[in-house]
Protein backbone atom coordinates (compact mmCIF):
# COMPACT_ATOMS: atom_id res chain seq x y z
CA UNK A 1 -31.16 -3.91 -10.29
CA UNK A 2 -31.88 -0.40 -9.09
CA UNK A 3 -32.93 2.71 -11.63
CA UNK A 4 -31.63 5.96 -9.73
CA UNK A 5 -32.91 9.22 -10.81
CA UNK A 6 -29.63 11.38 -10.10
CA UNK A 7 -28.85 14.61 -10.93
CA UNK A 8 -28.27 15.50 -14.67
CA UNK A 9 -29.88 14.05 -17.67
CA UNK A 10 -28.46 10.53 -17.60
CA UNK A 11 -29.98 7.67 -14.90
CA UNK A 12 -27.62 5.58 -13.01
CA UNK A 13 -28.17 1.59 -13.41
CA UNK A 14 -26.86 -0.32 -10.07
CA UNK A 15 -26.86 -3.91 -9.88
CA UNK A 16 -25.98 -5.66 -6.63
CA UNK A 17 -24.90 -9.53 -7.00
CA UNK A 18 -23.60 -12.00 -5.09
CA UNK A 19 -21.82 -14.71 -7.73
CA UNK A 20 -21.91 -18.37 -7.37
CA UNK A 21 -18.49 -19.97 -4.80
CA UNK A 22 -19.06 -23.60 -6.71
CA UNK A 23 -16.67 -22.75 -9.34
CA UNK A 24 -14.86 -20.52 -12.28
CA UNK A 25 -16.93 -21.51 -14.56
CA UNK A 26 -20.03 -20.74 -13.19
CA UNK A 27 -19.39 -17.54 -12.26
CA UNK A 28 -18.35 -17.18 -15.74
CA UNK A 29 -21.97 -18.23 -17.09
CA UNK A 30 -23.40 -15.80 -14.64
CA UNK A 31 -21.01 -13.01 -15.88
CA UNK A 32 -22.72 -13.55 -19.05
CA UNK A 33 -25.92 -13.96 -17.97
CA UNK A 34 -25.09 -10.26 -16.37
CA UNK A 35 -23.39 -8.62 -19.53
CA UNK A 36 -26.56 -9.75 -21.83
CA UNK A 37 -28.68 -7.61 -18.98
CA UNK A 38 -26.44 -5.20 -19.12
CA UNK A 39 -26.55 -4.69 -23.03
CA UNK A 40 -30.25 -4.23 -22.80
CA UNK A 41 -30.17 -1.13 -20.81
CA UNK A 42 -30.47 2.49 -22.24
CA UNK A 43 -27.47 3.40 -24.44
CA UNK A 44 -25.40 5.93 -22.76
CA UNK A 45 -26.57 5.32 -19.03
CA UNK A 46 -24.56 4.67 -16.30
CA UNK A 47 -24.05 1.74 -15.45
CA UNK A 48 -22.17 0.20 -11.60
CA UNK A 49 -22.00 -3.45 -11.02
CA UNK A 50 -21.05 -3.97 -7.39
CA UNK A 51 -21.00 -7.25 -5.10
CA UNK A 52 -19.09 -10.30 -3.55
CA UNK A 53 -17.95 -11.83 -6.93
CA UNK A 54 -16.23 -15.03 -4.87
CA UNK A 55 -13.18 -14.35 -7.66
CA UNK A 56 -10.04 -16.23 -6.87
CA UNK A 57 -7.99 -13.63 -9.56
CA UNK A 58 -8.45 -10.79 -11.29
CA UNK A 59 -7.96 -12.66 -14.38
CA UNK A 60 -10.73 -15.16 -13.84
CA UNK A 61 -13.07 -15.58 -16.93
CA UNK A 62 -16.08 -14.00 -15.19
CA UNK A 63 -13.89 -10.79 -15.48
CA UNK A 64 -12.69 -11.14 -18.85
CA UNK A 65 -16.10 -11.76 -19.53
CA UNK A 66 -17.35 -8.64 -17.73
CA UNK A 67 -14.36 -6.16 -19.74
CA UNK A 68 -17.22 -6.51 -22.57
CA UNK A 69 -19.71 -3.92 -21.06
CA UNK A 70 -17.74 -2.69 -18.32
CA UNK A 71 -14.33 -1.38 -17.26
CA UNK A 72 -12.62 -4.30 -15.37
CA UNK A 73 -8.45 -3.15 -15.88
CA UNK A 74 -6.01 -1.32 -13.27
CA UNK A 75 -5.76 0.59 -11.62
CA UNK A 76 -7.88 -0.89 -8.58
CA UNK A 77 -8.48 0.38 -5.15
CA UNK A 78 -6.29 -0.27 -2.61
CA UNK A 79 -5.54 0.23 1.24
CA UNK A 80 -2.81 2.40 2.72
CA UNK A 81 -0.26 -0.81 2.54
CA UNK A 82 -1.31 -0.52 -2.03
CA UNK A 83 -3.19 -3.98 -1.27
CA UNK A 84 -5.96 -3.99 -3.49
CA UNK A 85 -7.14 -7.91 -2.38
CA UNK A 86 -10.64 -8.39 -0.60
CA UNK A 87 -10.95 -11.46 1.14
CA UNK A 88 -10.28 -11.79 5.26
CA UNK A 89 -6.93 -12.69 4.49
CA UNK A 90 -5.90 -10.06 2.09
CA UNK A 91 -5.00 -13.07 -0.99
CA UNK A 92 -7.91 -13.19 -3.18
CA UNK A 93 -10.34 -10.15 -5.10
CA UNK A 94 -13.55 -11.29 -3.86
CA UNK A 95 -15.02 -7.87 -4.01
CA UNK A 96 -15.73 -5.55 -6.77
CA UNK A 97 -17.35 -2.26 -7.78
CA UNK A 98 -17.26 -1.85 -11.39
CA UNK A 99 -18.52 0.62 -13.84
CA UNK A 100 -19.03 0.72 -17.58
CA UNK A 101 -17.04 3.51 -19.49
CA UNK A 102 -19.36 6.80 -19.21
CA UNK A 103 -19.29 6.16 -15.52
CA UNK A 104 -15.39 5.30 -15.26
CA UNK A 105 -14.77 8.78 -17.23
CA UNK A 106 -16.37 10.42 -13.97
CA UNK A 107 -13.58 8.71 -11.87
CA UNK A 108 -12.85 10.88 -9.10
CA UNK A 109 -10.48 9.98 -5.85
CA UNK A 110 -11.89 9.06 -2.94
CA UNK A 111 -10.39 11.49 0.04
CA UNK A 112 -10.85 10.28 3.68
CA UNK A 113 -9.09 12.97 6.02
CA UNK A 114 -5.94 13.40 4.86
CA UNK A 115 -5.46 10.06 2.63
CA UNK A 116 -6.01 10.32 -0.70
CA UNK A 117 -6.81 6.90 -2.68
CA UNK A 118 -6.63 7.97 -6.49
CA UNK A 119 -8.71 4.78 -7.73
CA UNK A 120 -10.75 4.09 -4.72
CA UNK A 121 -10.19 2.45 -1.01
CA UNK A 122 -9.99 -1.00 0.35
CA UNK A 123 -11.18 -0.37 3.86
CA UNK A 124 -9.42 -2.72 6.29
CA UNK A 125 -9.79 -1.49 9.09
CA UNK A 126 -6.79 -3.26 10.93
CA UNK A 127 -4.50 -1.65 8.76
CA UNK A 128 -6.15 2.27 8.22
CA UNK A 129 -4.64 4.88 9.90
CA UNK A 130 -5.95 7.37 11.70
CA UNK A 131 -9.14 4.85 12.51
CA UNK A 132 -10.93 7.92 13.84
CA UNK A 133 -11.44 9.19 10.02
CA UNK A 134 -13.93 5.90 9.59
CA UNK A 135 -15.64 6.93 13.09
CA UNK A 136 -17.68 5.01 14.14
CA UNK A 137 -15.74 1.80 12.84
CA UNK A 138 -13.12 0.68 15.33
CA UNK A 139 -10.13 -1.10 14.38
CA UNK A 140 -11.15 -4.79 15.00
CA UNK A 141 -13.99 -4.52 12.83
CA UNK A 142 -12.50 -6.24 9.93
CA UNK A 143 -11.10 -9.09 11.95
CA UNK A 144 -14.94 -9.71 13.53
CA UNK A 145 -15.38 -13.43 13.42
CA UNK A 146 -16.95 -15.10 10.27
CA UNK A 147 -16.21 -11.83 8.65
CA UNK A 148 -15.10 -12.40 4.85
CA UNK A 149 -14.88 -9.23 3.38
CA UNK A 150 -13.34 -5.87 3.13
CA UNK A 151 -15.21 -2.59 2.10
CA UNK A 152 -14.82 -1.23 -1.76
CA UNK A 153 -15.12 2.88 -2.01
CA UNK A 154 -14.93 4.40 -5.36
CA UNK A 155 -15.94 7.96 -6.17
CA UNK A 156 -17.38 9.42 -9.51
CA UNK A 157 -18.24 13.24 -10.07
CA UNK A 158 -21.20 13.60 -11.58
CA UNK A 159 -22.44 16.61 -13.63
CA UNK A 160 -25.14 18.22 -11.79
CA UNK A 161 -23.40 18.03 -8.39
CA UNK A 162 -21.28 20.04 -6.78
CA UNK A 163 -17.68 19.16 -8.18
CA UNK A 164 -15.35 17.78 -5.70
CA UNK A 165 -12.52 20.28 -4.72
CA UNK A 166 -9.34 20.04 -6.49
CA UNK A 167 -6.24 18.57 -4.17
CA UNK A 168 -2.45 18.52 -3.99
CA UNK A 169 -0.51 16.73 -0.88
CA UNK A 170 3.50 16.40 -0.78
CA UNK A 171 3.98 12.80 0.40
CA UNK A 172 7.92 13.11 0.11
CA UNK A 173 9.96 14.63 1.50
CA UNK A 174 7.77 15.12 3.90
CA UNK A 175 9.53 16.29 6.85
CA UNK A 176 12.78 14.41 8.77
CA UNK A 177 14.64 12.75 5.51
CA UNK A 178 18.08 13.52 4.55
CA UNK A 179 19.22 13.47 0.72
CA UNK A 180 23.06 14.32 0.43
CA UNK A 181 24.31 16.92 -2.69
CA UNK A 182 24.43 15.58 -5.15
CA UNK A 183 22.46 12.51 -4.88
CA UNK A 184 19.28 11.35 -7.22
CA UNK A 185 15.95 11.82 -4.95
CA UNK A 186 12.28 11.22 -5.95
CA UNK A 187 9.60 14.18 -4.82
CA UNK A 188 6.40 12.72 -4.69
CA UNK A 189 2.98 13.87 -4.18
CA UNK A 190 -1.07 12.69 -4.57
CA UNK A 191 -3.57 14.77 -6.44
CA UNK A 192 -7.08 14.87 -7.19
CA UNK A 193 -8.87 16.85 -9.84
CA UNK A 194 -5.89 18.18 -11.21
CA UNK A 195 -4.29 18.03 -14.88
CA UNK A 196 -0.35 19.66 -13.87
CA UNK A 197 1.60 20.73 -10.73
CA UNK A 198 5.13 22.56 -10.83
CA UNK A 199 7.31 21.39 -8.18
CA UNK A 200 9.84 23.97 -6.68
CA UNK A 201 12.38 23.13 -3.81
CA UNK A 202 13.44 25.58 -1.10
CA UNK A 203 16.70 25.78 1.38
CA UNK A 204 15.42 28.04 3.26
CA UNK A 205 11.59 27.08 3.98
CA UNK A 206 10.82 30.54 2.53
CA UNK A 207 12.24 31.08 -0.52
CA UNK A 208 11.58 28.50 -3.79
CA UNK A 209 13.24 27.56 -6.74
CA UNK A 210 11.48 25.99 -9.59
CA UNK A 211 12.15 22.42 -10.32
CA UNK A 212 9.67 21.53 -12.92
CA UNK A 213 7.25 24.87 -14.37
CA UNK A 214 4.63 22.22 -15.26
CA UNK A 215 4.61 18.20 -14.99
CA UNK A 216 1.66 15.67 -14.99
CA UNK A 217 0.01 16.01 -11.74
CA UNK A 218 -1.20 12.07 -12.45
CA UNK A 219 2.44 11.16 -12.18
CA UNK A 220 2.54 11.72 -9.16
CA UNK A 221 6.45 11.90 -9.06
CA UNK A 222 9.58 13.82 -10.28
CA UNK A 223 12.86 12.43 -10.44
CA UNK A 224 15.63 15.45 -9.29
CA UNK A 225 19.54 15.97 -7.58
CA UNK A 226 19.56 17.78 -4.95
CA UNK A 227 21.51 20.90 -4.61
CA UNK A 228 24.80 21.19 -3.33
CA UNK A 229 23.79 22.88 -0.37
CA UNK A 230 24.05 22.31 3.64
CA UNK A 231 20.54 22.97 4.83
CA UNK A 232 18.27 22.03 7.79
CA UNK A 233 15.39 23.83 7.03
CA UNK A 234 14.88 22.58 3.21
CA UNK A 235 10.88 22.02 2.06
CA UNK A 236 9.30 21.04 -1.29
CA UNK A 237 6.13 22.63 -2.59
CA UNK A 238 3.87 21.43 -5.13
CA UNK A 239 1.02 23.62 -6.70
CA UNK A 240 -1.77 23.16 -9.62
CA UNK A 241 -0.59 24.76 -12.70
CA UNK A 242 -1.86 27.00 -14.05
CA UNK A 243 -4.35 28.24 -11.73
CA UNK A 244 -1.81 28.21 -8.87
CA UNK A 245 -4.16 26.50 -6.79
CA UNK A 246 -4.23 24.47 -4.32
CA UNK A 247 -0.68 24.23 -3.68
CA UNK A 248 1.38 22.16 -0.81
CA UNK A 249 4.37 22.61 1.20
CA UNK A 250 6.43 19.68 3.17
CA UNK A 251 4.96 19.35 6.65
CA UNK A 252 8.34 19.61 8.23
CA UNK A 253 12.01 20.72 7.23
CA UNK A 254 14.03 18.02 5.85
CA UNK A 255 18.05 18.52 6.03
CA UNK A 256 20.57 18.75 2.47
CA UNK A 257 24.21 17.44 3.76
CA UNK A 258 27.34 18.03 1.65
CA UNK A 259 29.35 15.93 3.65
CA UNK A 260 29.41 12.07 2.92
CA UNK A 261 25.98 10.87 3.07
CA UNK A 262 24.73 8.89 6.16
CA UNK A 263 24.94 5.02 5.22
CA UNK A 264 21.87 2.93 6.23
CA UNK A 265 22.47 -1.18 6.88
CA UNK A 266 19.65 -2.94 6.80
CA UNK A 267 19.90 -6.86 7.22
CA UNK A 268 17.04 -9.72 8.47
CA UNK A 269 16.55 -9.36 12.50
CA UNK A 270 13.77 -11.87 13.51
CA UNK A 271 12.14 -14.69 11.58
CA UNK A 272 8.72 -16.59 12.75
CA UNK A 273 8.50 -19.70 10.16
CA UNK A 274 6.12 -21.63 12.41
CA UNK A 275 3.45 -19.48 13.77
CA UNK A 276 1.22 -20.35 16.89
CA UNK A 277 -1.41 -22.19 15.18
CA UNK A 278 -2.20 -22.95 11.90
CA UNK A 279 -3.01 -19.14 10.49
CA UNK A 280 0.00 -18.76 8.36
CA UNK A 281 -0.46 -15.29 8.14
CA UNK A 282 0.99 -14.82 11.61
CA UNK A 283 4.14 -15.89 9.84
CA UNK A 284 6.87 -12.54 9.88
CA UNK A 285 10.29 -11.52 8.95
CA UNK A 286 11.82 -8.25 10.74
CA UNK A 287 14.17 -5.91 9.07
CA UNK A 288 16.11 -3.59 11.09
CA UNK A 289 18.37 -0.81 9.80
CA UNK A 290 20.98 0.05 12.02
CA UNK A 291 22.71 2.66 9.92
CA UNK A 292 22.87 6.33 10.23
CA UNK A 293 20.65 6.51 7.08
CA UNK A 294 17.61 5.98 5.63
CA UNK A 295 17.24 3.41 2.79
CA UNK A 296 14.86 3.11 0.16
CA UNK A 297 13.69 -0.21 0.00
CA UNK A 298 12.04 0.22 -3.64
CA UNK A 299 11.46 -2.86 -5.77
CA UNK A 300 13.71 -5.00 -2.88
CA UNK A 301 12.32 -8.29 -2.29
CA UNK A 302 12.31 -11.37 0.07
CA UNK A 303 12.52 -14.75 -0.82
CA UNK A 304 12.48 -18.05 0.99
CA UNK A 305 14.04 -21.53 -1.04
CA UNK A 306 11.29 -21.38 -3.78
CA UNK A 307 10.38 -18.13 -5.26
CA UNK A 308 10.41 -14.02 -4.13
CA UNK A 309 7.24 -13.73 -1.63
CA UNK A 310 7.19 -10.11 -1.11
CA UNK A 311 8.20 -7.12 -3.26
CA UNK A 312 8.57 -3.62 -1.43
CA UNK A 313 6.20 -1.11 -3.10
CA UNK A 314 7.35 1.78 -4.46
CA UNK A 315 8.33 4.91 -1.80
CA UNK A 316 9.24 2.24 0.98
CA UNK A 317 11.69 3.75 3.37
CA UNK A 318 13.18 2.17 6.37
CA UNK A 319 14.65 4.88 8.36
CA UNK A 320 17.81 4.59 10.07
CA UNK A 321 17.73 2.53 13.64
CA UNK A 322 14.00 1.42 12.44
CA UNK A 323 12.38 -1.63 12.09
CA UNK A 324 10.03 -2.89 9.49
CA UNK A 325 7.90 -6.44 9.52
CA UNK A 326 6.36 -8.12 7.02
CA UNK A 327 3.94 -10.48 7.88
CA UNK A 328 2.13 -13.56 5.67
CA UNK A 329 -1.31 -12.02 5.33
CA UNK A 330 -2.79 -8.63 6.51
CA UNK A 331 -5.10 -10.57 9.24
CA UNK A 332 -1.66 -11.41 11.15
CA UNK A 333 -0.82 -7.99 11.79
CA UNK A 334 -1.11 -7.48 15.39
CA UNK A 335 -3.53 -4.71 16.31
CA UNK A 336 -1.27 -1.37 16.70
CA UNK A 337 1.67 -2.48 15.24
CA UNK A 338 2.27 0.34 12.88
CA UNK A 339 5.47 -0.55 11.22
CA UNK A 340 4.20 -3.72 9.44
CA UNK A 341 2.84 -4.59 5.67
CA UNK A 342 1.68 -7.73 4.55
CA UNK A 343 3.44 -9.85 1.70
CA UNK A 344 2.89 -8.60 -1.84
CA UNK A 345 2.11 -12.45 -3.05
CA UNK A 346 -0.05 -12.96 -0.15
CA UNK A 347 1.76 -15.46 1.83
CA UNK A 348 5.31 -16.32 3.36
CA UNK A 349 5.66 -19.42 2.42
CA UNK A 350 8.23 -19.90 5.14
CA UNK A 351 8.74 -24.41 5.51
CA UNK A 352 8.47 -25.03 9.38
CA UNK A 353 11.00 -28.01 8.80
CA UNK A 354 14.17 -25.42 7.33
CA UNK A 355 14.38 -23.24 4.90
CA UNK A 356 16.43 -19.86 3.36
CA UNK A 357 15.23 -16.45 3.64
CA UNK A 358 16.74 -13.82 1.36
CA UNK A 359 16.77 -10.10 1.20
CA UNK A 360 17.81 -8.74 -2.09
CA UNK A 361 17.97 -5.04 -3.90
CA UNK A 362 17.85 -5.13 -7.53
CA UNK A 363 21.30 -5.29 -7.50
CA UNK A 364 21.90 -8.48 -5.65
CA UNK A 365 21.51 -9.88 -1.88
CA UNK A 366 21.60 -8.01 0.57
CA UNK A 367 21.35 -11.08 3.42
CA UNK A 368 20.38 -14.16 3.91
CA UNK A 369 19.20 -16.85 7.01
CA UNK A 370 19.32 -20.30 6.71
CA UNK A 371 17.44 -22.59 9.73
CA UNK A 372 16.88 -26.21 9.13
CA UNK A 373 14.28 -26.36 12.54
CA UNK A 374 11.77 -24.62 14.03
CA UNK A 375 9.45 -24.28 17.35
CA UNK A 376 6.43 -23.55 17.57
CA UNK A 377 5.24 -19.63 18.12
CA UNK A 378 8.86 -18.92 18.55
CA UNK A 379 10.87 -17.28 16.45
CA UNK A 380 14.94 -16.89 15.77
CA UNK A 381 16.33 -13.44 16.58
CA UNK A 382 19.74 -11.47 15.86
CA UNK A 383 21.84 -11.95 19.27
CA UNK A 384 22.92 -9.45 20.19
CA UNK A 385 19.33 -7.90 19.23
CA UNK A 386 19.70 -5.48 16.15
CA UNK A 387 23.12 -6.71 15.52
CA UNK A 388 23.76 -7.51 11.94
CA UNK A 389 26.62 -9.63 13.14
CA UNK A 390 24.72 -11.34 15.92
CA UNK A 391 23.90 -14.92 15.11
CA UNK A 392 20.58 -15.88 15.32
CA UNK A 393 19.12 -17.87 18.11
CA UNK A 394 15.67 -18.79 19.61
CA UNK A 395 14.02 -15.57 20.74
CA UNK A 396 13.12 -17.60 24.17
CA UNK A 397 16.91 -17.27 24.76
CA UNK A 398 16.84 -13.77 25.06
CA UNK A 399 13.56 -13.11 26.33
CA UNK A 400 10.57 -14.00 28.23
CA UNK A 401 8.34 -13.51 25.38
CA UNK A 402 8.30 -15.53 22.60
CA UNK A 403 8.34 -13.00 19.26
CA UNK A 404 8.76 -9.03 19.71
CA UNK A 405 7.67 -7.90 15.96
CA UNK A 406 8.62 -4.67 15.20
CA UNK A 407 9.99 -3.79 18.50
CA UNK A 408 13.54 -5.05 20.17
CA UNK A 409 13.34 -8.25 22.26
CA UNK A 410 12.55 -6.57 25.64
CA UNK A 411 9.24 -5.30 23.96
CA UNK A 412 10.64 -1.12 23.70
CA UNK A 413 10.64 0.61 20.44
CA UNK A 414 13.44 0.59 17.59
């Protein structure tokens, strides 16, 4: 345990630990162990607890037994892919930096570049983009061999030091969608050290009507119908109320239609069930949408026989004639491949010997693969590739290579 003289009146406590892999239940007599150290510090310092805790769940006892001097409930930090897991293979919280409730007050996001993570960052660096804004890590660090954990950033604002600068960014639209007149859209946004943003829409990229005078800027979203009105040129803007600062605009146009709305398709396009190996993270399913529009893919899920294995996070979009991949664990994701996430419940589950993969909305199935066999390292693909009436085959059929994730069979982008 360190005593740290910062700025201000109150000293910062900062243990470091590194909790016991035997079992639960020794980490849980070391939690307490902690919390009875913990109780005998100064009333009303801070106080950060931060280490490999060798946790399986967030729910383990240790935790629970933790909650008693320190703030151990969501929201946690996450990566860019909202995977807040710790361990090489993305499935289990090893790692934690926790704070008691003085200290979690200060809570401030942590901006890297242009990301903003409102409750702290997972660094993985085989999964951050742009990997020159954690220069000089490069983006094999994280899969370095024997390496077993990912970095935890949190940020606090502390009185006595220079406050950290409010921010808004407009995460959707963003620049390139299409909403049709009529429809019911979600504007979205990220912000940091502020309490409430209006959100206005313009047709014209100059000219803005209000949408909302004043809405929680932690909400981070605003449910609206767009106009009936034919635009191109259409931009959202988002500003701190009411200091009117900052404020954000769209990046790009995005376009209104009043005709019928562009119809995305999305169906299953590749499956790998029995990876090279034994990682079964490699393991991936490839959706493809082959419509004319873009489809939110919100609260969908895929399946296999036994139980849903991934859940699409909220704000997932699959344009149209895109692909998306989602693989077993984040350590499968091949290096580069941008248009991949790793499953929600941190594996596939996918039987090598046959089994059913489903694709489903909220409102029911949207497709569905059965194989009852499987080689090893390759995979079954759509044929004709990117068909959704193509039956599927073994990818070796129609192509040198084995598996093309994310990308059509003869290796060139969706």
């Amino acid at each position: 345990m360190a005593r740290i003289d910062i700025p201000g009146p109150i000293d910062l406590f900062a243990v470091s630990v590194h909790l016991l892999t035997s079992s639960a239940s020794e980490r849980d007599i070391e939690a307490g162990e902690l919390v009875q150290n913990i109780q005998g510090l100064p009333a009303g310092a801070f106080v950060v607890l931060g280490g490999d805790f060798n946790t399986g769940t967030r729910s383990e006892a240790a935790i629970q037994t933790l909650s008693s001097v320190l703030t151990t409930s969501v929201p946690f930090p996450v990566d860019q892919a909202n995977l807040g897991n710790t361990n090489s293979t993305r499935s289990k919280p090893f790692d934690w930096v926790l704070v008691n409730s003085p200290l979690q007050a200060l809570e401030t996001g942590v901006t890297v570049g242009n990301n903003l993570f409102s409750h702290g960052l997972v660094v993985d660096t085989r999964v951050y983009t742009p990997i020159a804004d954690l220069a000089p890590a490069l983006a094999g660090d994280s899969d370095a061999p024997s390496m077993q954990h990912m970095a935890v950033v949190r940020d606090f604002a502390l009185s006595g030091t220079p406050p950290q600068q409010p921010t808004v960014h407009v995460t959707a639209p963003n620049g390139g969608e299409t909403w049709a007149a009529g429809s019911s859209q979600t504007i979205t946004w990220a912000a940091s050290g502020v309490t409430n943003v209006s959100v206005e829409l313009s047709t014209d990229g100059t000219t803005f009507t209000t949408l909302s005078a004043s809405t929680p800027a932690a909400a981070g979203q605003l449910a609206v119908t767009a106009p009936a009105a034919t635009t191109t040129a259409a931009r959202v803007r988002v500003t701190a109320v009411p200091a009117g600062t900052p404020s954000d605009v769209s990046d790009a146009p995005f376009t209104i239609t009043t005709g019928p709305p562009p119809v995305g398709r999305v169906f299953l396009n590749e499956v790998l069930a029995n990876e090279p190996g034994s990682d079964v993270t490699g393991e991936f399913i490839e959706l493809v949408n082959s419509g004319s529009g873009d489809v939110n893919l919100s609260g969908w899920t895929i399946s296999d026989a036994v139980m849903v294995r991934h859940t699409f996070a909220a704000g997932t979009v699959l344009r149209a004639g895109r692909a998306l991949v989602v693989f077993g664990g984040a350590i499968g994701i091949p290096l580069g491949l941008s248009n991949a996430v790793a499953a929600s419940t941190g594996a596939l589950g996918l039987n090598n010997g046959g089994d059913t993969v489903t694709l489903a909305s909220p409102t029911g199935v949207i497709d569905s693969v059965t194989y009852t066999s499987t080689i090893e390292g390759v995979s079954i693909n759509r044929d004709p590739d990117g068909n959704a009436a193509g039956a599927f085959v073994l990818h070796n059929v129609l192509s040198t290579v084995l598996t093309s994730p994310g990308t059509r069979v003869n290796g060139l982008a969706f």
